[in-house]
C-alpha atoms as a PDB file:
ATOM      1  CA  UNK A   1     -46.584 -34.629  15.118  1.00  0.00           C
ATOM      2  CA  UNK A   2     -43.953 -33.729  12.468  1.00  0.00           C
ATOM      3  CA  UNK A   3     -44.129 -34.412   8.674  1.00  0.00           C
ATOM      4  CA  UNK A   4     -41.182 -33.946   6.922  1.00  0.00           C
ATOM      5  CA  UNK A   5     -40.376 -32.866   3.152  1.00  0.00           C
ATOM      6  CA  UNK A   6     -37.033 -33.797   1.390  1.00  0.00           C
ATOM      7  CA  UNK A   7     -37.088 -32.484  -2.222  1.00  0.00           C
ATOM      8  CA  UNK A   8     -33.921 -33.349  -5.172  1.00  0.00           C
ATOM      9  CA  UNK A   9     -33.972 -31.138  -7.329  1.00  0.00           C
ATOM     10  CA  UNK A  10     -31.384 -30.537 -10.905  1.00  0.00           C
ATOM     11  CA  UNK A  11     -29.018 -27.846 -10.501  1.00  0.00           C
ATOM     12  CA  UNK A  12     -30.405 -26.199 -13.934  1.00  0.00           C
ATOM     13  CA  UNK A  13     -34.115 -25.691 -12.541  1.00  0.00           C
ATOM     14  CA  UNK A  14     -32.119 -23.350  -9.465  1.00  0.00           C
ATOM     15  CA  UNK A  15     -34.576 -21.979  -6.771  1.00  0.00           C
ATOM     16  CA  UNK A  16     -37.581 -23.521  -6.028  1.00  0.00           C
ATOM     17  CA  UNK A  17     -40.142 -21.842  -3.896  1.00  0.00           C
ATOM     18  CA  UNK A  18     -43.085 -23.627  -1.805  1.00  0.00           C
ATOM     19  CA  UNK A  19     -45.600 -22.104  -0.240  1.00  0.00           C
ATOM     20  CA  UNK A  20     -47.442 -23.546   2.802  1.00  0.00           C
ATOM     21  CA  UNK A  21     -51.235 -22.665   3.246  1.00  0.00           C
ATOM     22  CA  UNK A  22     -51.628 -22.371   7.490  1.00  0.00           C
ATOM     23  CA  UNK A  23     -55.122 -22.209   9.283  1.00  0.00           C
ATOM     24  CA  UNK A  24     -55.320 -23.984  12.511  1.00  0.00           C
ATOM     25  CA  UNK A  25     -58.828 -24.898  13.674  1.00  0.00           C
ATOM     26  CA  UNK A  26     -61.041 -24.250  10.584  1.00  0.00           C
ATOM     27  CA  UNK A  27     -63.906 -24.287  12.667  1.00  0.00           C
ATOM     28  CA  UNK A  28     -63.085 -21.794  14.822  1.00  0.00           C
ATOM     29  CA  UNK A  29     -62.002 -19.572  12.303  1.00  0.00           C
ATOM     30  CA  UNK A  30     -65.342 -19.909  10.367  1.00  0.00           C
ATOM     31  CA  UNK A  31     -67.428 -18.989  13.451  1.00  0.00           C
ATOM     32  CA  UNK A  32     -64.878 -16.320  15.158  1.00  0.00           C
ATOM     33  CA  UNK A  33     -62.210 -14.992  11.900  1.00  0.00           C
ATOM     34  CA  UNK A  34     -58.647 -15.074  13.412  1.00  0.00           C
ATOM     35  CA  UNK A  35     -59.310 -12.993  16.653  1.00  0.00           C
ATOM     36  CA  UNK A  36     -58.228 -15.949  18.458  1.00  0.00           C
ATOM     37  CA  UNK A  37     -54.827 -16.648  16.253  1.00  0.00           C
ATOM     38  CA  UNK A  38     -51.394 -15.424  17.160  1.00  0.00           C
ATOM     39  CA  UNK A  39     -48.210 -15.299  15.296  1.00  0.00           C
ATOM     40  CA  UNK A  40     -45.109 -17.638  16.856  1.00  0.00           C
ATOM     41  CA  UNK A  41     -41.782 -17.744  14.730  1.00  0.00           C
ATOM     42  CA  UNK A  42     -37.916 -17.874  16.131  1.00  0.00           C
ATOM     43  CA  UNK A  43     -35.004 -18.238  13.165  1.00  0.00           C
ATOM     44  CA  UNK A  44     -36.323 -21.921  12.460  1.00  0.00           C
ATOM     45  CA  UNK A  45     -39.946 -21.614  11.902  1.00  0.00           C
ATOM     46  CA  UNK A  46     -42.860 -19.633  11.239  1.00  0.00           C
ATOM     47  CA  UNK A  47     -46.487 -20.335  12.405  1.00  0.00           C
ATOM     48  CA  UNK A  48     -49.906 -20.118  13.972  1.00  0.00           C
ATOM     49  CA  UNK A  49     -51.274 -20.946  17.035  1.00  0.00           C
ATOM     50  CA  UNK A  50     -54.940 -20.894  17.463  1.00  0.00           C
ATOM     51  CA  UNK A  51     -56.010 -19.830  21.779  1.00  0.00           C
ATOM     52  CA  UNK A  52     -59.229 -22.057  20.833  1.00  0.00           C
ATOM     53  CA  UNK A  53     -56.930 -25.356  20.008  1.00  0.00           C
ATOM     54  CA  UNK A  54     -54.894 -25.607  17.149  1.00  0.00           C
ATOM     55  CA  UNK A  55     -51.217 -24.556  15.959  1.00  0.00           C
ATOM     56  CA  UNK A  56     -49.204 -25.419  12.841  1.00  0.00           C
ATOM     57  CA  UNK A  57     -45.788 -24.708  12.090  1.00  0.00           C
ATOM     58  CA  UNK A  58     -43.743 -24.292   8.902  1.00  0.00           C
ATOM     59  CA  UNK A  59     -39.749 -25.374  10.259  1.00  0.00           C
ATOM     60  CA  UNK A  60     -36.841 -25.027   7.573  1.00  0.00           C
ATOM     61  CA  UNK A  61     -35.170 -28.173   7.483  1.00  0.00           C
ATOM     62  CA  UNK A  62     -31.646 -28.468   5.822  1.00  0.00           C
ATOM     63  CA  UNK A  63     -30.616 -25.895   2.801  1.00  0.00           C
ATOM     64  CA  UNK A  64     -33.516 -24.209   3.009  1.00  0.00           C
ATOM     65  CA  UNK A  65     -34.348 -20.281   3.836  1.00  0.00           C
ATOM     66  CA  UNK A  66     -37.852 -18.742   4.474  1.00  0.00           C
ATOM     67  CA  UNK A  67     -39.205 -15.939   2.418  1.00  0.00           C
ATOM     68  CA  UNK A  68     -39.700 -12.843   5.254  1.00  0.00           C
ATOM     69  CA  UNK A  69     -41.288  -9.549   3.285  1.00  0.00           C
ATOM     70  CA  UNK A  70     -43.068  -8.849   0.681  1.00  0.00           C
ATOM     71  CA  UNK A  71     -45.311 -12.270   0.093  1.00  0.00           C
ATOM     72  CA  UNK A  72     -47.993 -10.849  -1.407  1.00  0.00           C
ATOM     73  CA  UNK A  73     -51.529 -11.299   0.085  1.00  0.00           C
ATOM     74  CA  UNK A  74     -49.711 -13.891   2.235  1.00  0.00           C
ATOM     75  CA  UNK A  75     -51.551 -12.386   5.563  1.00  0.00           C
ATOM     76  CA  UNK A  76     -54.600 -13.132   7.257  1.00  0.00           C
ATOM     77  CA  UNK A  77     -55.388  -9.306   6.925  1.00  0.00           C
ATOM     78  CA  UNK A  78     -54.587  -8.764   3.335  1.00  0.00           C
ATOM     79  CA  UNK A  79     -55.402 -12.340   1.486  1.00  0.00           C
ATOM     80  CA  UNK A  80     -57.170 -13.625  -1.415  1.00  0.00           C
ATOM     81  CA  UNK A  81     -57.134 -16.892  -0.770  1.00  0.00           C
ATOM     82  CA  UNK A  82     -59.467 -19.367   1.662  1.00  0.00           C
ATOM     83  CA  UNK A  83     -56.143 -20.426   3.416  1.00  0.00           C
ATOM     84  CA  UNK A  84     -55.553 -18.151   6.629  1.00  0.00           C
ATOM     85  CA  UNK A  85     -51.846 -17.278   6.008  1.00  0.00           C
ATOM     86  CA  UNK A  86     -49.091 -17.660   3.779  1.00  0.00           C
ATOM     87  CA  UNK A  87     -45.057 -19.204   4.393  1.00  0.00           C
ATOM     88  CA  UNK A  88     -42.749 -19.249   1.551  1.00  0.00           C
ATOM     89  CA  UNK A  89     -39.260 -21.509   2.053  1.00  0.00           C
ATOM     90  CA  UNK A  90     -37.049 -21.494  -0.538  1.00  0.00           C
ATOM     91  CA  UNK A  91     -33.712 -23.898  -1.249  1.00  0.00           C
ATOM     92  CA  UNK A  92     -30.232 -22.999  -1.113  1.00  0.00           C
ATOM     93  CA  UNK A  93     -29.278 -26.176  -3.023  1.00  0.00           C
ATOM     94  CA  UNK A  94     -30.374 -29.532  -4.996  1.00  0.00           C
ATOM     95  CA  UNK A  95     -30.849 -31.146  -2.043  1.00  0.00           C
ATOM     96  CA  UNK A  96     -33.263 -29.699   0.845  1.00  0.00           C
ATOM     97  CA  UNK A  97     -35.503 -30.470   3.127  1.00  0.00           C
ATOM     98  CA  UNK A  98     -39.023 -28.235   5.464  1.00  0.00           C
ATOM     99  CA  UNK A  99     -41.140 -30.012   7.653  1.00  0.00           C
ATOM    100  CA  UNK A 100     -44.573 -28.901   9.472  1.00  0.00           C
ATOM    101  CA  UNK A 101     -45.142 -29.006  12.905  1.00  0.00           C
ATOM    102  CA  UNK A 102     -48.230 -29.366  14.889  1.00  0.00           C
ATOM    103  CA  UNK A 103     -46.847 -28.687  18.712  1.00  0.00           C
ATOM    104  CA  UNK A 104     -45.136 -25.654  19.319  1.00  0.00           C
ATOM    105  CA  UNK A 105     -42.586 -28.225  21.156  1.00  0.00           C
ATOM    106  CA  UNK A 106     -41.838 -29.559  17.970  1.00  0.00           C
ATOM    107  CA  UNK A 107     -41.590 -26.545  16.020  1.00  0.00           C
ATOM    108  CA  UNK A 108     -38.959 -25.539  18.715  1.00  0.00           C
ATOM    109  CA  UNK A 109     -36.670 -28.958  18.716  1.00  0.00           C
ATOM    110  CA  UNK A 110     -37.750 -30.769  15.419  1.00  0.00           C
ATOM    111  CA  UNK A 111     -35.856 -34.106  15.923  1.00  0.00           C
ATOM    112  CA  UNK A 112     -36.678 -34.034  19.748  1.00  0.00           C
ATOM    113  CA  UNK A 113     -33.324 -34.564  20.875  1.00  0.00           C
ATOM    114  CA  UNK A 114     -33.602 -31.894  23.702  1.00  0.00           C
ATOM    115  CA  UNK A 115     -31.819 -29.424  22.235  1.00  0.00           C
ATOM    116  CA  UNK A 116     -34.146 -26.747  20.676  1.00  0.00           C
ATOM    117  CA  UNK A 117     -33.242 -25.564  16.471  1.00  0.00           C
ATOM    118  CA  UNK A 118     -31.509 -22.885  17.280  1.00  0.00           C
ATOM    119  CA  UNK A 119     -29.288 -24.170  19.666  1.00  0.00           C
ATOM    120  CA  UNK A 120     -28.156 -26.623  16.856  1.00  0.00           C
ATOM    121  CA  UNK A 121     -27.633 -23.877  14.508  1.00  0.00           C
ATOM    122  CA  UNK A 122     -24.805 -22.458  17.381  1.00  0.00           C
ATOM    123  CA  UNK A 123     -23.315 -26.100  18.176  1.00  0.00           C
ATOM    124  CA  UNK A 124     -23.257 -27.141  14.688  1.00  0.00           C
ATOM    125  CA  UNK A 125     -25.743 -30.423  15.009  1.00  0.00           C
ATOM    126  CA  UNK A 126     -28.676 -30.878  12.847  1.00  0.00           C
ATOM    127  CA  UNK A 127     -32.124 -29.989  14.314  1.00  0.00           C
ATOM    128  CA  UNK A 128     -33.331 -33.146  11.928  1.00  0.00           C
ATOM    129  CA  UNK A 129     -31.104 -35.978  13.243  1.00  0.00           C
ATOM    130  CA  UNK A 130     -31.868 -36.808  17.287  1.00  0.00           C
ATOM    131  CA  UNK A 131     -27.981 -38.198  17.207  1.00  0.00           C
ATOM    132  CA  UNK A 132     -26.094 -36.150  14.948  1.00  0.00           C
ATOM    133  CA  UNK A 133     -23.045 -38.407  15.413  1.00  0.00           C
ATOM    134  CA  UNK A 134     -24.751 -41.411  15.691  1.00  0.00           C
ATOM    135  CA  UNK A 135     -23.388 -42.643  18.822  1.00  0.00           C
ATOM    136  CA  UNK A 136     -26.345 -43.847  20.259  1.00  0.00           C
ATOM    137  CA  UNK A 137     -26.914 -40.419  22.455  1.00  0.00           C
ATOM    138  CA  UNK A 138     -29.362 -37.717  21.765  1.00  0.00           C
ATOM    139  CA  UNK A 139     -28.179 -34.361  20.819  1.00  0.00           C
ATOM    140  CA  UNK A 140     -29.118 -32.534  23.732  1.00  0.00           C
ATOM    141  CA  UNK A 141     -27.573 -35.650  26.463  1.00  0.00           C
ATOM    142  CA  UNK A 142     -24.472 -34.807  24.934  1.00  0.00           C
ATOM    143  CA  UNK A 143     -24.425 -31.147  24.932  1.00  0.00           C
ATOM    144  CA  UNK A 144     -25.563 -31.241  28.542  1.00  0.00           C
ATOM    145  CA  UNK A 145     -23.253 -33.743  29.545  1.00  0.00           C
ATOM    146  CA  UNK A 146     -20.373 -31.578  28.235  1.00  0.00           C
ATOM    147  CA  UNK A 147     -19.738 -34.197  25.450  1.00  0.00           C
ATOM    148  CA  UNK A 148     -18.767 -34.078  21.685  1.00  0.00           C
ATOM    149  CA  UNK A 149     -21.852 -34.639  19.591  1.00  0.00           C
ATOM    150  CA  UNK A 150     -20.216 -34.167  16.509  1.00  0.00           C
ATOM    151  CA  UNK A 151     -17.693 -37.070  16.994  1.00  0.00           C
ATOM    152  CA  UNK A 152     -19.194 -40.547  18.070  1.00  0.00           C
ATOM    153  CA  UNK A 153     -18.057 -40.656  21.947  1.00  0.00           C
ATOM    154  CA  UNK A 154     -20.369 -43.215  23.550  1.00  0.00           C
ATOM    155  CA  UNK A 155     -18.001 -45.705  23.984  1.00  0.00           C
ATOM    156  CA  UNK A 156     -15.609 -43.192  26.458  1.00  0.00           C
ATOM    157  CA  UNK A 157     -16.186 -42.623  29.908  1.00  0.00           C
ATOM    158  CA  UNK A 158     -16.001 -39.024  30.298  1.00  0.00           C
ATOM    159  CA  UNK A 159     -16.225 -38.607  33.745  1.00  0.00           C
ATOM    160  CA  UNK A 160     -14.139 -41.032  34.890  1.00  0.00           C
ATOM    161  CA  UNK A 161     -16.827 -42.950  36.958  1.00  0.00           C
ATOM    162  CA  UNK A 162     -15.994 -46.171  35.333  1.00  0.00           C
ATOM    163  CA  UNK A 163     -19.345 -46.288  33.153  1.00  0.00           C
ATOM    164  CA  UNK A 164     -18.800 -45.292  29.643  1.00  0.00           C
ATOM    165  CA  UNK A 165     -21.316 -42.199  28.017  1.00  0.00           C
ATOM    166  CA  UNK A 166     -23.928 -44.702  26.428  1.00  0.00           C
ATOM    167  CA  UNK A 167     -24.603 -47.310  28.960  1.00  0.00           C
ATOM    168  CA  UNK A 168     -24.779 -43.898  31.517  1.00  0.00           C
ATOM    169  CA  UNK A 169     -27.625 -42.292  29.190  1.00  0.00           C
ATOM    170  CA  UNK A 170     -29.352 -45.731  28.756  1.00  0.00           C
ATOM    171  CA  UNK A 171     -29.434 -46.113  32.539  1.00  0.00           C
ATOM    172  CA  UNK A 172     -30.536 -42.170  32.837  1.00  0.00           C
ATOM    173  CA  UNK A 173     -27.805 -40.856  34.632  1.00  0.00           C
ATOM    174  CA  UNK A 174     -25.427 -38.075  33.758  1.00  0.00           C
ATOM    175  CA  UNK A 175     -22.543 -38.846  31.896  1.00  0.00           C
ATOM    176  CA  UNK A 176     -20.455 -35.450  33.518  1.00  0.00           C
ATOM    177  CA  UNK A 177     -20.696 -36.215  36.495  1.00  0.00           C
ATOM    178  CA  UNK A 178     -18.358 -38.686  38.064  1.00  0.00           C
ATOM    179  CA  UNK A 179     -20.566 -38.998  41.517  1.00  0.00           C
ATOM    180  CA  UNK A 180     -23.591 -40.421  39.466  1.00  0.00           C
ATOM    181  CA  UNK A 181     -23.773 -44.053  37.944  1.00  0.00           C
ATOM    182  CA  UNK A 182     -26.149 -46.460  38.071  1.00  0.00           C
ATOM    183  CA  UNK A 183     -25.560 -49.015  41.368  1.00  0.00           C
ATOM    184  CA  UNK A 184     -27.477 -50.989  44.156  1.00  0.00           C
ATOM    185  CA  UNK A 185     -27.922 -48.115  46.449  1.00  0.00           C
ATOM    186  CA  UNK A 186     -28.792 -50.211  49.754  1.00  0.00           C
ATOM    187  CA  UNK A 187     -29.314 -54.216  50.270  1.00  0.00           C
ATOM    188  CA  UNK A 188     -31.263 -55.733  53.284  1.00  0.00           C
ATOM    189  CA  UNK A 189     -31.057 -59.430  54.492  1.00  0.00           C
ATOM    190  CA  UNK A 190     -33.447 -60.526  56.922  1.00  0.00           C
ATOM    191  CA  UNK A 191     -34.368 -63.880  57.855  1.00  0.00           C
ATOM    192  CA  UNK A 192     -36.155 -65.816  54.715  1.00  0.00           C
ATOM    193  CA  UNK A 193     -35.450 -62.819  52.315  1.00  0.00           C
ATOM    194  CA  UNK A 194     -33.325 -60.416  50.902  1.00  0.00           C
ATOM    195  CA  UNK A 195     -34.278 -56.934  49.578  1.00  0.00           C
ATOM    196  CA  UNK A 196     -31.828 -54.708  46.844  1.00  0.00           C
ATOM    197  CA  UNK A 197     -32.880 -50.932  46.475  1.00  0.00           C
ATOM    198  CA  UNK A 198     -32.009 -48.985  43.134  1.00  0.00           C
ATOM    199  CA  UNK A 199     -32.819 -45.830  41.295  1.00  0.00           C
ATOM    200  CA  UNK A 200     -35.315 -45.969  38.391  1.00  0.00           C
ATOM    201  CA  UNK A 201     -35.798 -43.384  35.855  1.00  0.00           C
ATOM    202  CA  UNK A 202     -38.944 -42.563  33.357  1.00  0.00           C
ATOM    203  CA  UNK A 203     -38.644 -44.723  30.415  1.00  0.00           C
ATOM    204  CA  UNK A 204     -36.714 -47.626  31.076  1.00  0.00           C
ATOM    205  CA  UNK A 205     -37.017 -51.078  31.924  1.00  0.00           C
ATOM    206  CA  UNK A 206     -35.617 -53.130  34.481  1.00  0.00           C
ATOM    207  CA  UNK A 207     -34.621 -56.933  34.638  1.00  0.00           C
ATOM    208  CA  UNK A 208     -33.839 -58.376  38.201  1.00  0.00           C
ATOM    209  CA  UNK A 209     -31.602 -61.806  37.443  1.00  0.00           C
ATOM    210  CA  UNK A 210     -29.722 -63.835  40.442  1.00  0.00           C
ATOM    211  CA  UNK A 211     -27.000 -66.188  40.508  1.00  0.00           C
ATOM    212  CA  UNK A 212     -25.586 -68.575  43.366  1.00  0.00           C
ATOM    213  CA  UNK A 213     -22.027 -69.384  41.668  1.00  0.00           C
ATOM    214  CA  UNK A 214     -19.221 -67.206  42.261  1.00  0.00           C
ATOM    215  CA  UNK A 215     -17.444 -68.017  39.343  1.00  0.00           C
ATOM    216  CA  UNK A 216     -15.695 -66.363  36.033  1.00  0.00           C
ATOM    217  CA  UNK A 217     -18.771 -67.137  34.338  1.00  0.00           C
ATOM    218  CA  UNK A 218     -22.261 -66.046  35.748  1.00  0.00           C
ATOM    219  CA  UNK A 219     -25.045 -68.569  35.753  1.00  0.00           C
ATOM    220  CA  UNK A 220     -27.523 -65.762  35.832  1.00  0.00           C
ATOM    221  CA  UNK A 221     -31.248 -66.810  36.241  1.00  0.00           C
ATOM    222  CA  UNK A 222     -34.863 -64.561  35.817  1.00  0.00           C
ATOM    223  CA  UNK A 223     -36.915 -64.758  38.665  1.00  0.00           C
ATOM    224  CA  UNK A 224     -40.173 -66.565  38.398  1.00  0.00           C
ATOM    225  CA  UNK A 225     -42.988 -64.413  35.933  1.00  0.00           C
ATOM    226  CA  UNK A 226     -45.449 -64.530  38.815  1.00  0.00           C
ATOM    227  CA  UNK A 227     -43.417 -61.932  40.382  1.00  0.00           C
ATOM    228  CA  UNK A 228     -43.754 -58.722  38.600  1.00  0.00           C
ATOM    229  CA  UNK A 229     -42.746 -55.991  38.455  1.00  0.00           C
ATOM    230  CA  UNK A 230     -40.159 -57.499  40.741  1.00  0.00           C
ATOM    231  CA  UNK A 231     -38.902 -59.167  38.448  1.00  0.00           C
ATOM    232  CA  UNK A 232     -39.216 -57.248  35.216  1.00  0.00           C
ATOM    233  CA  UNK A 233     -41.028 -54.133  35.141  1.00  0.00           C
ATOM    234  CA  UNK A 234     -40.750 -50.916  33.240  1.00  0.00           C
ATOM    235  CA  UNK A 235     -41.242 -47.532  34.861  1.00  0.00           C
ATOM    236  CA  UNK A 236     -42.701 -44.115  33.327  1.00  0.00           C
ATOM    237  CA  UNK A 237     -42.877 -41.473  36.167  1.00  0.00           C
ATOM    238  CA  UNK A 238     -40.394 -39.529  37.696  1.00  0.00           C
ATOM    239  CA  UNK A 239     -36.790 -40.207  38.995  1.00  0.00           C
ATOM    240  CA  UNK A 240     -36.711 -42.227  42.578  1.00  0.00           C
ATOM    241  CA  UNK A 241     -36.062 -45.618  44.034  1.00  0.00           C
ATOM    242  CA  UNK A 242     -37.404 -49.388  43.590  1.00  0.00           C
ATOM    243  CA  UNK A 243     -37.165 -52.095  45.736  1.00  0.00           C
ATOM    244  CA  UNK A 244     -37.748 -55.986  45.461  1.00  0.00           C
ATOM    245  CA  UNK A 245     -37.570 -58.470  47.573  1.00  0.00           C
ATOM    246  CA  UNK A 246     -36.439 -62.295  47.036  1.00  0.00           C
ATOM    247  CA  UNK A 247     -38.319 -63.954  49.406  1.00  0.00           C
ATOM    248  CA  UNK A 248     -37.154 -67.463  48.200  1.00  0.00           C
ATOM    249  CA  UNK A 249     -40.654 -68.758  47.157  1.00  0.00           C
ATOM    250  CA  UNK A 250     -42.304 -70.065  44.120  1.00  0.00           C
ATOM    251  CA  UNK A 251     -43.309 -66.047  42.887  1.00  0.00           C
ATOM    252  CA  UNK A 252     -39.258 -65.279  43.052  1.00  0.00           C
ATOM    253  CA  UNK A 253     -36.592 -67.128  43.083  1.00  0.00           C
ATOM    254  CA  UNK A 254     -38.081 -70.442  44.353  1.00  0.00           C
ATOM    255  CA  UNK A 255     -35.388 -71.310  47.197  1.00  0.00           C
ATOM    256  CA  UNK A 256     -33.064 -69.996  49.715  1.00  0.00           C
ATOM    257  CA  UNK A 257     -29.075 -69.418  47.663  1.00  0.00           C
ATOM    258  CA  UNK A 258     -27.799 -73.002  47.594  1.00  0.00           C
ATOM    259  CA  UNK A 259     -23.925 -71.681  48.331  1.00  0.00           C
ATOM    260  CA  UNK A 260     -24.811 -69.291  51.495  1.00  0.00           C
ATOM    261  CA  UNK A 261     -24.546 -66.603  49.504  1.00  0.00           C
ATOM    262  CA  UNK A 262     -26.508 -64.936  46.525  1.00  0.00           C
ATOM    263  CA  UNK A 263     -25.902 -62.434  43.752  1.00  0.00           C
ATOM    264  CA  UNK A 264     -27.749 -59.960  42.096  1.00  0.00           C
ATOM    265  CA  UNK A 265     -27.971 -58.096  39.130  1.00  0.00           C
ATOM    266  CA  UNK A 266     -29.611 -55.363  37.276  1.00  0.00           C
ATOM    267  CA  UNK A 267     -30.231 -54.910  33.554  1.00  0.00           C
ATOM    268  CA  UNK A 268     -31.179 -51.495  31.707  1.00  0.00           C
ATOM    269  CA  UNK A 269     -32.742 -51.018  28.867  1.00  0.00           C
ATOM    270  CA  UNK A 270     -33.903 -47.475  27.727  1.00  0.00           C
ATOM    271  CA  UNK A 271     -37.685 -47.981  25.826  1.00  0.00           C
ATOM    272  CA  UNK A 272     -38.081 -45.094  23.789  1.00  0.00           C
END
């Protein structure tokens, strides 16, 4: 819900002003005026928000300043034009960039990183790039994670847990803290079967594989597609716990480990 604006302009034309035309929910405001709009702004953006359903926001992007007194019939109560209200930006070089919103979320955190405009503005990351660094970790991860998001750090293990920043945010767990890492929380053999218990977190999918060879080299195998979501199976809700169980049939892994014993593994990939 974002559409973004990057302009080029030659340093001989100098300051180039654009004005953005907001009315949120034309229908409403033909039947009711703007009794039902309200004014929402912070140092990134200005906008409207219409209590009927309905909000647009104006958000400076890089280089670029907004216009804040004396725009001329540029209110709902004072206009000339069909166009509810009036936002000026203006550039502070050649090379700039102003995007409109239409979530107040998004107006708040452009890139969606988790770290909200101005907070950016104070730790130096841009509001427009989701990994300033590009390190593979969002903005906000990093800031709340005590890490440096200015300086590609995805590769280090921070906390000293033995996982290294990235492979800690792909899994969803936090990379400052040295007690949480992704693991097997709790295995269970009884006769015919054995069960593994992990922790699953929204947005990520898991692959179950299984290997009878204890050697330098894993012969790692996928358990049968009849099985899912043991198997393979992506999760979307909240934080908790998954379980499967290899029961040795045809819908896992089709037998009983051929060495006496049996090793598992878990694969994590984050979706979106």
């Amino acid at each position: 819900d974002v559409v973004q604006a990057r302009y080029e302009t030659a340093a001989v034309i100098g300051t180039l002003y654009t004005r953005f035309g907001v009315g949120p929910n034309q229908f409403d405001l033909m039947l009711n005026g703007t009794s039902n709009l309200v004014r929402l702004s912070d140092p990134s953006f200005r906008g409207l928000l219409n209590a009927q359903g309905g909000e647009v926001y104006v958000v400076a992007g890089s280089n670029m300043n907004f216009i804040t007194t004396g725009l001329d019939q540029a209110g709902w109560d004072n206009r000339r034009f069909g166009l509810t209200e009036q936002f000026e930006a203006y550039n502070t070089s050649t090379n700039y960039s102003v995007s409109l919103a239409f979530s107040f979320a998004s107006a708040m955190d452009l890139d969606g990183d988790g770290l909200a405009n101005t907070n950016e503005y104070l730790v130096g990351t841009s509001h427009e790039a989701w990994d300033t660094d590009n390190d593979g970790m969002p903005d906000g991860y990093e800031v709340a994670n005590s890490l440096n998001a200015l300086s590609g750090d995805g590769g280090v293990d921070a906390d000293g847990d033995g996982v290294t920043s990235l492979d800690e945010f792909i899994a969803g767990t936090a990379a400052g803290d040295s007690n949480e890492f992704f693991r097997v929380i709790e295995t269970d053999s009884p006769t015919g079967s054995t069960t593994v218990m992990h922790p699953v977190f929204s947005n990520r999918h898991y692959r179950i594989l299984y290997a009878d060879t204890a050697a330098s080299s894993w012969n790692w195998q996928s358990f049968a597609n009849t099985n899912i979501p043991f198997g393979s199976y992506y999760h979307d809700g909240a934080a908790g716990m998954h379980s499967f169980t290899d029961d040795y049939t045809a819908a896992t892994s089709g037998s009983a480990p051929t060495s006496g014993a049996r090793v598992y593994t878990i694969r994590v990939t984050r979706e979106n």
